[in-house]
Each structure stands twice: as C-alpha cells, then as structure tokens.
N, C-alpha and C. Protein backbone atom coordinates (compact mmCIF):
# COMPACT_ATOMS: atom_id res chain seq x y z
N UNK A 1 0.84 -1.18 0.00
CA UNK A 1 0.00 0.00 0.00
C UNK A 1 0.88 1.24 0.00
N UNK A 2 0.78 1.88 -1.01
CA UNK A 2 1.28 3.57 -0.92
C UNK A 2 0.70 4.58 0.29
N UNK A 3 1.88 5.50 0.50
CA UNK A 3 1.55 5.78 1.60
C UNK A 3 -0.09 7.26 1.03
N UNK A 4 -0.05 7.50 -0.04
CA UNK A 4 -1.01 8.14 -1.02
C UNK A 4 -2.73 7.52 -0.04
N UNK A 5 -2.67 5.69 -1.10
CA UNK A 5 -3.70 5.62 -0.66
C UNK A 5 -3.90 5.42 1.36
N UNK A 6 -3.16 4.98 2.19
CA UNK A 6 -3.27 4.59 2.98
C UNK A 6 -3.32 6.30 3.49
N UNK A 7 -3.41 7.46 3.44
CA UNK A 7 -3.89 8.90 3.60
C UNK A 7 -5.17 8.66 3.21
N UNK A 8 -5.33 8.52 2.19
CA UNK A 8 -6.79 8.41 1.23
C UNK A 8 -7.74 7.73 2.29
N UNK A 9 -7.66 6.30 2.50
CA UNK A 9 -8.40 5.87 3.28
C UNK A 9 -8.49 6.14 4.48
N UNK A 10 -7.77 6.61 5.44
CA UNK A 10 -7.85 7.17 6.60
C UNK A 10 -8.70 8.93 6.62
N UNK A 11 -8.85 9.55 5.62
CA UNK A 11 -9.54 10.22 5.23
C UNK A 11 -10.77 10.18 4.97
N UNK A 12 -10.86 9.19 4.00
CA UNK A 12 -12.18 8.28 3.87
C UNK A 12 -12.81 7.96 5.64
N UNK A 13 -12.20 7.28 6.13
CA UNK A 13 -12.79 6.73 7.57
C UNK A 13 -12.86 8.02 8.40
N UNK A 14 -12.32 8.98 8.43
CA UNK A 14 -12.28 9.99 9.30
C UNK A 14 -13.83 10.75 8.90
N UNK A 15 -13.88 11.11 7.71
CA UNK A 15 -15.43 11.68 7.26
C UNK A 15 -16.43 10.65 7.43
N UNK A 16 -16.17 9.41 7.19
CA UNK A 16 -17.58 8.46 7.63
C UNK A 16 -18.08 8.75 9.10
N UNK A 17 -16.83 8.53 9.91
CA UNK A 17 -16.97 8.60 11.51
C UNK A 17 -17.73 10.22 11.50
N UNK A 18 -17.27 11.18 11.22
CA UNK A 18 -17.49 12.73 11.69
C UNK A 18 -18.97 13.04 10.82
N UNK A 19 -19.14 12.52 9.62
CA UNK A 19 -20.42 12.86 8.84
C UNK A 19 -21.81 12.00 8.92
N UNK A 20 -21.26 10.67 9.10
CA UNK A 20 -22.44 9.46 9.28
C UNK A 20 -23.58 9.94 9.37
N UNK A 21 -23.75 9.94 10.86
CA UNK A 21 -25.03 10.03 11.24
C UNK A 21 -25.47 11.39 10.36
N UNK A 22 -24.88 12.10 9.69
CA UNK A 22 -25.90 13.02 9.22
C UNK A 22 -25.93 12.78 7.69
N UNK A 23 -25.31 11.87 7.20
CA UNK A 23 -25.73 10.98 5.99
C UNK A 23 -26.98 10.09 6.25
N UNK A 24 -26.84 9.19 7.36
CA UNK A 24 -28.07 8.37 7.63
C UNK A 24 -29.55 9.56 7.34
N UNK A 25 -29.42 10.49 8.10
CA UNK A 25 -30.52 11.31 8.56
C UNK A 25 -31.10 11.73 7.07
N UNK A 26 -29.81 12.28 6.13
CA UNK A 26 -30.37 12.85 5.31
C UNK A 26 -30.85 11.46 4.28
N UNK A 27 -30.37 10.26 4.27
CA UNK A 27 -31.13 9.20 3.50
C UNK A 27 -32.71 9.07 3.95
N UNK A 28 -32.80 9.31 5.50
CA UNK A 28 -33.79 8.68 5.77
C UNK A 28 -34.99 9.66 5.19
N UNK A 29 -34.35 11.09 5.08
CA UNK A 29 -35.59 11.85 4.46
C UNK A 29 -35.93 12.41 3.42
N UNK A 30 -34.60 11.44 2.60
CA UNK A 30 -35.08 11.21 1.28
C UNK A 30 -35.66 9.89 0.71
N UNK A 31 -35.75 9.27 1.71
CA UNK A 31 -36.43 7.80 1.21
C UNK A 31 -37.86 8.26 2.19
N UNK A 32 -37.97 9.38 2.98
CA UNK A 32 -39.80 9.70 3.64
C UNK A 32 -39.82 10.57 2.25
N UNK A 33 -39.55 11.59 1.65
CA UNK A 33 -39.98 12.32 0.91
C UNK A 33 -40.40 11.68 -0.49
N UNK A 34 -39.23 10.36 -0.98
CA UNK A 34 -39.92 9.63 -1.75
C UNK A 34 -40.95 8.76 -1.44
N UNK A 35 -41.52 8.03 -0.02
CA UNK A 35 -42.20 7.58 -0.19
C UNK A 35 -43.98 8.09 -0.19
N UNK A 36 -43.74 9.36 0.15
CA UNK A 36 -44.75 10.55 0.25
C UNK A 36 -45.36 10.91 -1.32
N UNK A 37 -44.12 11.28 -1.83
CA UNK A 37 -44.34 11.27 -3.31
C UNK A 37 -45.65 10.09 -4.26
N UNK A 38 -45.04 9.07 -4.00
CA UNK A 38 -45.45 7.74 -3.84
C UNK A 38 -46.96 7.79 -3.62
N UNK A 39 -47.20 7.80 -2.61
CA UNK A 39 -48.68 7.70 -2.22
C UNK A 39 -49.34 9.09 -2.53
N UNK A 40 -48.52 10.19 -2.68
CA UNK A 40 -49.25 11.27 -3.15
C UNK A 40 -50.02 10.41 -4.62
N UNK A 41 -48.84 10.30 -5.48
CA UNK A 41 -49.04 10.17 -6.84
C UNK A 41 -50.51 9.04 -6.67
N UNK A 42 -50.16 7.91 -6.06
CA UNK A 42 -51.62 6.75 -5.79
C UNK A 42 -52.87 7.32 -5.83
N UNK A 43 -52.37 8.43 -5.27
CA UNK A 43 -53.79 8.79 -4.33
C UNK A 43 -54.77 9.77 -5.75
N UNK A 44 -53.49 9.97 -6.19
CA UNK A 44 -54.29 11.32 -7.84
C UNK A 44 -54.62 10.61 -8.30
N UNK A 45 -54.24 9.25 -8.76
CA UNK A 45 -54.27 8.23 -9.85
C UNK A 45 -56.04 7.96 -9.51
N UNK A 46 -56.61 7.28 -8.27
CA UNK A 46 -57.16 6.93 -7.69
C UNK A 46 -58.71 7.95 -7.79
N UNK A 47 -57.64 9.03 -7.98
CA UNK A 47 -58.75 10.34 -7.76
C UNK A 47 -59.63 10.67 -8.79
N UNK A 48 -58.62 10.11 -10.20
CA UNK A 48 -59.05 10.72 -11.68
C UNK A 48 -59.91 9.31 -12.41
N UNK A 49 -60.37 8.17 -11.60
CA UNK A 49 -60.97 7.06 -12.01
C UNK A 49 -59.92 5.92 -12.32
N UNK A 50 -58.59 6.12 -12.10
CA UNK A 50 -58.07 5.03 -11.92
C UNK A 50 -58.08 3.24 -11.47
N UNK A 51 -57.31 2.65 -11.43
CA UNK A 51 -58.14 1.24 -10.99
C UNK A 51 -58.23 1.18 -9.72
C-alpha cells in the first residue's frame, strides 16, 4: 500500500466517523420524501378514475 492511498483511506474513515449520522438522517428523508411522493401520486391516480 502507498503511503497516497493509505492517507486516502484514513480520510475516507475519518469523514464516515465525523459525517455518518448526518448521511443516515439525510437518506432517511429522502427515502420519507420519496415515499410521500409515492402515495401522493396513488392517491391522484385513484382520484381521476383510476383502478
């Protein structure tokens, strides 16, 4: 291992540890905002004589 990547990855691990949890957070409210979307859209479908 170069000492390049072995910086690289300790870099890498240093932002996972310090950013994580606010990666998790922001997945989680983009997978609520898509699933909102989601049932929005059902719900029009539903509205206009859909099945």
């Amino acid at each position: 291992m170069t000492t390049q990547l072995v910086s690289d990855l300790t870099t890498l691990a240093l932002m996972a540890r310090v950013f994580g949890a606010d990666i998790i957070a922001l997945l989680r409210r983009l997978a609520a905002a898509g699933v909102r979307a989601g049932v929005s859209e059902m719900n029009r479908h539903e509205r206009e004589g859909g099945r």
